[in-house]
C-alpha atoms as a PDB file:
ATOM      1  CA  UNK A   1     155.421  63.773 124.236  1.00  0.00           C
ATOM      2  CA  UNK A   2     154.708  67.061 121.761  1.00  0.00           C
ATOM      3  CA  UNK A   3     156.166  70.076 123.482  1.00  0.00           C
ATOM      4  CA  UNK A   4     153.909  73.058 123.737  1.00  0.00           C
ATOM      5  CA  UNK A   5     154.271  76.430 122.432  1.00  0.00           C
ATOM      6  CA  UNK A   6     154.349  79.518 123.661  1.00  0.00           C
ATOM      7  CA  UNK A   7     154.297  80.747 127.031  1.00  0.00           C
ATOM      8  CA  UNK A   8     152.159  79.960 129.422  1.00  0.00           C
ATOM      9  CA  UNK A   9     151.122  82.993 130.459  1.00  0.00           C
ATOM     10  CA  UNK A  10     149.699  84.094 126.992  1.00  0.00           C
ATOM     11  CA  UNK A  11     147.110  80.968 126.918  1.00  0.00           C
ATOM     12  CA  UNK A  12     146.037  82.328 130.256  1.00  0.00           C
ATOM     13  CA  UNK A  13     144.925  85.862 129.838  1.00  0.00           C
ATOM     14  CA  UNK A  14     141.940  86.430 132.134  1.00  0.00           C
ATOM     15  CA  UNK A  15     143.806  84.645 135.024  1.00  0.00           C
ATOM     16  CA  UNK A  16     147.039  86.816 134.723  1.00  0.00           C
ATOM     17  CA  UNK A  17     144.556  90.267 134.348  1.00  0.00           C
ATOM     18  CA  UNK A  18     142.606  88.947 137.053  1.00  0.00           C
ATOM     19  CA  UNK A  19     145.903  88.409 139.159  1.00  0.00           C
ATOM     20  CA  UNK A  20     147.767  91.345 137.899  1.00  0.00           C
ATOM     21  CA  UNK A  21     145.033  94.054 138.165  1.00  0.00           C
ATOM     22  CA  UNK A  22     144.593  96.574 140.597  1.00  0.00           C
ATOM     23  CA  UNK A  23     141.134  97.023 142.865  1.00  0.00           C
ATOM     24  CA  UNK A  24     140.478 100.181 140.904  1.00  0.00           C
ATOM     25  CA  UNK A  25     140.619  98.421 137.601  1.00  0.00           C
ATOM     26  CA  UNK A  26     138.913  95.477 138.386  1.00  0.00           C
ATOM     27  CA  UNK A  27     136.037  97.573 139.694  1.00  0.00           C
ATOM     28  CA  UNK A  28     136.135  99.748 136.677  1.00  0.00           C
ATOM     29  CA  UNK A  29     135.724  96.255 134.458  1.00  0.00           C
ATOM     30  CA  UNK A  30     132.874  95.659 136.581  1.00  0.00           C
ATOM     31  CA  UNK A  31     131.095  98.681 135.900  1.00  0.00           C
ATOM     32  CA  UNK A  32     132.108  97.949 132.271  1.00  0.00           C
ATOM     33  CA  UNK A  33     130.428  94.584 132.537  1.00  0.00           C
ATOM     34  CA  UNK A  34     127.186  96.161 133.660  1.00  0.00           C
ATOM     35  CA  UNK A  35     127.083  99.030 131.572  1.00  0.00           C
ATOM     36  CA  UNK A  36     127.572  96.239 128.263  1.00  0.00           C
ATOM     37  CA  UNK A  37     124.825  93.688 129.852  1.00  0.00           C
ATOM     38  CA  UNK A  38     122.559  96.453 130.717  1.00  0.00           C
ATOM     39  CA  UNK A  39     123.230  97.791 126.917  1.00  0.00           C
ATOM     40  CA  UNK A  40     122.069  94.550 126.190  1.00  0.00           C
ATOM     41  CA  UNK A  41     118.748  94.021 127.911  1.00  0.00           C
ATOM     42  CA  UNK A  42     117.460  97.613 126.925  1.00  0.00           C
ATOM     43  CA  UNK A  43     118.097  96.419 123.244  1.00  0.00           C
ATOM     44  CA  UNK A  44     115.980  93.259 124.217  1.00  0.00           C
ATOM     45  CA  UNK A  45     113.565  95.688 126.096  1.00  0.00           C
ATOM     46  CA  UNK A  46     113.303  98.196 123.304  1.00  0.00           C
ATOM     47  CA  UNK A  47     112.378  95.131 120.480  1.00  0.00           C
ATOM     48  CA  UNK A  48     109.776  93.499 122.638  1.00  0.00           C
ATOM     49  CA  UNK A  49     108.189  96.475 124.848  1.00  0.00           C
ATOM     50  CA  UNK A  50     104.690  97.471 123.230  1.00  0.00           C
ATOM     51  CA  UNK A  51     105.159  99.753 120.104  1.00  0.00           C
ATOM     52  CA  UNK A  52     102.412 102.217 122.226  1.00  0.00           C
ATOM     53  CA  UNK A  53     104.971 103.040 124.625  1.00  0.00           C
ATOM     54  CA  UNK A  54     107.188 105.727 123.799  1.00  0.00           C
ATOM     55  CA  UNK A  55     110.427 104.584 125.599  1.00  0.00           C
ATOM     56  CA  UNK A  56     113.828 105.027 123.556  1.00  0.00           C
ATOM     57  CA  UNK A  57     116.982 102.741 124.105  1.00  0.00           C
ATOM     58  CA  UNK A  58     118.112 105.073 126.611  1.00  0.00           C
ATOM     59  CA  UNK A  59     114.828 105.065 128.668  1.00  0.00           C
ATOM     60  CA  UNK A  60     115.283 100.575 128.812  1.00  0.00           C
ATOM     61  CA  UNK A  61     119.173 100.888 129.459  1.00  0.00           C
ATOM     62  CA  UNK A  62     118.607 102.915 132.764  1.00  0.00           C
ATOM     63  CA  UNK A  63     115.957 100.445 133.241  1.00  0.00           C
ATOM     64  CA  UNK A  64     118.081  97.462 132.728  1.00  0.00           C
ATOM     65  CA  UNK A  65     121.322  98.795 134.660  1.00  0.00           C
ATOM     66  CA  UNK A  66     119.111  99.370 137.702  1.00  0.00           C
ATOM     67  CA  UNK A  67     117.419  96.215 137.652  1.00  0.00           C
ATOM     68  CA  UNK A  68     121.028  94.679 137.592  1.00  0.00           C
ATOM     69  CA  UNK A  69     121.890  96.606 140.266  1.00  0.00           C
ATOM     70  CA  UNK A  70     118.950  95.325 142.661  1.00  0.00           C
ATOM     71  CA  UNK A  71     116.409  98.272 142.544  1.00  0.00           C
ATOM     72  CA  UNK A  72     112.829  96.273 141.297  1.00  0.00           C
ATOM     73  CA  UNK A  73     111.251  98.770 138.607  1.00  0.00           C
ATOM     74  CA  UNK A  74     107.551  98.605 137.174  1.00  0.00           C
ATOM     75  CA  UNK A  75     108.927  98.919 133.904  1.00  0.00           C
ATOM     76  CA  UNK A  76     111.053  95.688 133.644  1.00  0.00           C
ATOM     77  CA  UNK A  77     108.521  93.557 135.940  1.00  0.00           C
ATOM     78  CA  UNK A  78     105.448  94.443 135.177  1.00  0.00           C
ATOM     79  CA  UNK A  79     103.788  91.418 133.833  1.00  0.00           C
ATOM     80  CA  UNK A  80     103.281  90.487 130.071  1.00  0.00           C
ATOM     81  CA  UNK A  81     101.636  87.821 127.921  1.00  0.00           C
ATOM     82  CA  UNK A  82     104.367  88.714 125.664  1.00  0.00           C
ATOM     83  CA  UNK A  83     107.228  85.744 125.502  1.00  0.00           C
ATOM     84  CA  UNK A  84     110.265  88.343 124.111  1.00  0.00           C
ATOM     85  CA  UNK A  85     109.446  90.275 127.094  1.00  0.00           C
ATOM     86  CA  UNK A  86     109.711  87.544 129.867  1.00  0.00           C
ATOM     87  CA  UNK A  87     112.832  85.906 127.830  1.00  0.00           C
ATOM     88  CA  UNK A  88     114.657  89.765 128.161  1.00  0.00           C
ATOM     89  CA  UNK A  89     113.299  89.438 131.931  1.00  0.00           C
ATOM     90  CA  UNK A  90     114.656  86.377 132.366  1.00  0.00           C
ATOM     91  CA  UNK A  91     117.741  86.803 130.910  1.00  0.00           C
ATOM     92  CA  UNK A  92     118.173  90.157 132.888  1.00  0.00           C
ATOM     93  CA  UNK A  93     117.307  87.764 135.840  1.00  0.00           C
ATOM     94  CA  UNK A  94     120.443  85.110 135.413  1.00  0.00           C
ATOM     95  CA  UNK A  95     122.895  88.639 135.173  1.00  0.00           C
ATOM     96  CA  UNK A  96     121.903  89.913 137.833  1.00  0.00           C
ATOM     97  CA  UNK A  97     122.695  86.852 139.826  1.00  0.00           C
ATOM     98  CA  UNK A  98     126.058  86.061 137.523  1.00  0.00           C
ATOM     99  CA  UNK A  99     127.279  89.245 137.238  1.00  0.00           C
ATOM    100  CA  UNK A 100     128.043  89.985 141.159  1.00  0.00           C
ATOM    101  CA  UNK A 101     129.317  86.549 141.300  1.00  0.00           C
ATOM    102  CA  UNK A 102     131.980  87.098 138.621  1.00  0.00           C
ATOM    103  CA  UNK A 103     133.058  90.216 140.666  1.00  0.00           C
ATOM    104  CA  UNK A 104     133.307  88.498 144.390  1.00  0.00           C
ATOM    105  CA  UNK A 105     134.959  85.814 141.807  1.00  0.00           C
ATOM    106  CA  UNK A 106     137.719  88.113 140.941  1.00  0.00           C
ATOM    107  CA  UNK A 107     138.460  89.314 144.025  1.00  0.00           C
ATOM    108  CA  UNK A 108     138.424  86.342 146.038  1.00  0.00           C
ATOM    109  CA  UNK A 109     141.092  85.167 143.262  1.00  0.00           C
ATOM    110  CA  UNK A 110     142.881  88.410 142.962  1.00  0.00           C
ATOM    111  CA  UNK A 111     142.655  88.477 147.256  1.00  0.00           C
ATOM    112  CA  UNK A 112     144.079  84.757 147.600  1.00  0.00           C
ATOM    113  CA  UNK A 113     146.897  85.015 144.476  1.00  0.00           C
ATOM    114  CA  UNK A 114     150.468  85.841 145.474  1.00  0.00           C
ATOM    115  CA  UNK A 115     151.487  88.199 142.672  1.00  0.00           C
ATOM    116  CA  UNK A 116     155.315  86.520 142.529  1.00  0.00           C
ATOM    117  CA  UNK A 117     155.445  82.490 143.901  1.00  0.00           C
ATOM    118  CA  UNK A 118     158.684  82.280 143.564  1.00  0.00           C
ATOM    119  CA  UNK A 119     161.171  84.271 144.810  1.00  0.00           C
ATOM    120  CA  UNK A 120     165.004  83.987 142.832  1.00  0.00           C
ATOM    121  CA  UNK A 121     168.327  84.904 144.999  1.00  0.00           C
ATOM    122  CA  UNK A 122     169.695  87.411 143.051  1.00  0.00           C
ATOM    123  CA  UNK A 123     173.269  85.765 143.082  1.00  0.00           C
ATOM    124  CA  UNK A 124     173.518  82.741 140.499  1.00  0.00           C
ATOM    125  CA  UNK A 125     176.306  80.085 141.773  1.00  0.00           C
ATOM    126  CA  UNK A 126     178.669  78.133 139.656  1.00  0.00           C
ATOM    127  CA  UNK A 127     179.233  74.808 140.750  1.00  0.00           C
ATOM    128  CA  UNK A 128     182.175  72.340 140.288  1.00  0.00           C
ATOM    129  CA  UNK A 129     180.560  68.613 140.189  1.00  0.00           C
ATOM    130  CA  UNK A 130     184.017  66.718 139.383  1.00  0.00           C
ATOM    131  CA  UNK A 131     185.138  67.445 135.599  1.00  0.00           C
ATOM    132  CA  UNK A 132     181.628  69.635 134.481  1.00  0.00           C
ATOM    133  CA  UNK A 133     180.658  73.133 136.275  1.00  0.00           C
ATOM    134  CA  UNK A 134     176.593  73.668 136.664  1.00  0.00           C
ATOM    135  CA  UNK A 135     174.938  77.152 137.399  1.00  0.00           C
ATOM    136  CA  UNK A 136     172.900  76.882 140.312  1.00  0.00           C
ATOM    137  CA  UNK A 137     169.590  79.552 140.576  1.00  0.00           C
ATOM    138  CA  UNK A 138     168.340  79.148 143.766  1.00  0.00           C
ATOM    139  CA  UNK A 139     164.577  79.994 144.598  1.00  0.00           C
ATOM    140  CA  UNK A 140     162.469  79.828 147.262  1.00  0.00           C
ATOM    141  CA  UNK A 141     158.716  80.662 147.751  1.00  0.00           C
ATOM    142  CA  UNK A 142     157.405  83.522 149.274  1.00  0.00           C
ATOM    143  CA  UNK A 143     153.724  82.088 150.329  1.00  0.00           C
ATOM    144  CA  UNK A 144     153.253  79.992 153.344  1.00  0.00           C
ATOM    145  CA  UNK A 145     151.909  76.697 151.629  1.00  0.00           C
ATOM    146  CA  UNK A 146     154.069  73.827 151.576  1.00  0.00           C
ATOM    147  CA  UNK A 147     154.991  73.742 147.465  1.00  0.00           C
ATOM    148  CA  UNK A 148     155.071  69.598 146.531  1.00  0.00           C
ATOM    149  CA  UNK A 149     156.456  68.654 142.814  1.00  0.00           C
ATOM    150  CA  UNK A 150     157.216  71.730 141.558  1.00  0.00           C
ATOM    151  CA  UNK A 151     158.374  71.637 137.977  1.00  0.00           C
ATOM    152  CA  UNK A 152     160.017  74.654 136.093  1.00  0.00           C
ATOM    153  CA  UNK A 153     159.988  75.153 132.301  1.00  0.00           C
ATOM    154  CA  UNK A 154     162.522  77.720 130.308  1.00  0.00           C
ATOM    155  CA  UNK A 155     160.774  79.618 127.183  1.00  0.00           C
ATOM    156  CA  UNK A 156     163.028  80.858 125.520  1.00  0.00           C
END
């Protein structure tokens, strides 16, 4: 069986941030996330709204961040033969479901993730086993659940 390389915890990033970061930052991506999807939908807005309008990015992006946000607006809404138009509306549709659902997401995960598992005694024994001497760590967990087939690996 091929080994794998590198550590583990480089292959997964979002689950160590999500596990590692504080409430503040995790709130601060989330405003991130909306401020980027809404950035998104007013460019969507701004190429398919009618060229008689005179709205600028700016005008669609507060648009867009408050319709992700829950507040209905005429100007994202409003009915129109126009299929770019509905496909922006429907896309703004699906984020504002996914995006709140990545957030309660991350804090569910960051809520129910114990930042260290295991916890190491900080004295390390050496053992005699007849003729050979082994180092003994000892660990133990510091959650509740009952840990079955645990398995360590050493990168080195």
């Amino acid at each position: 069986m091929p080994w794998r390389r590198g550590h583990p915890r480089r292959r997964d990033f979002l689950r160590v941030v999500l596990a590692t970061a504080s409430w503040p930052v995790l709130l601060a991506g989330f405003a991130a996330l909306l401020a980027v999807a809404a950035a998104a939908l007013a460019g969507g807005f701004a190429l398919a709204a009618n060229q008689d309008e005179p709205a600028g990015f700016l005008y669609w992006w507060r648009q867009s961040l408050l319709m992700l946000t829950g507040f209905e607006l005429d100007a994202t809404q409003h009915d129109s033969a126009e299929s770019d138009f509905q496909a922006v509306q429907l896309a703004g549709a699906f984020l504002r479901l996914l995006i709140p659902a990545l957030l309660l997401g991350a804090f569910v995960f960051r809520f129910l993730i114990a930042r260290n598992v295991m916890v190491f005694r900080e004295k390390v024994a050496l053992v005699r086993k007849g003729n050979d001497h082994e180092l003994v760590f000892r660990l133990y967990s510091s959650t509740g659940l009952e840990l079955v087939d645990v398995r360590f690996a050493f990168f080195g």
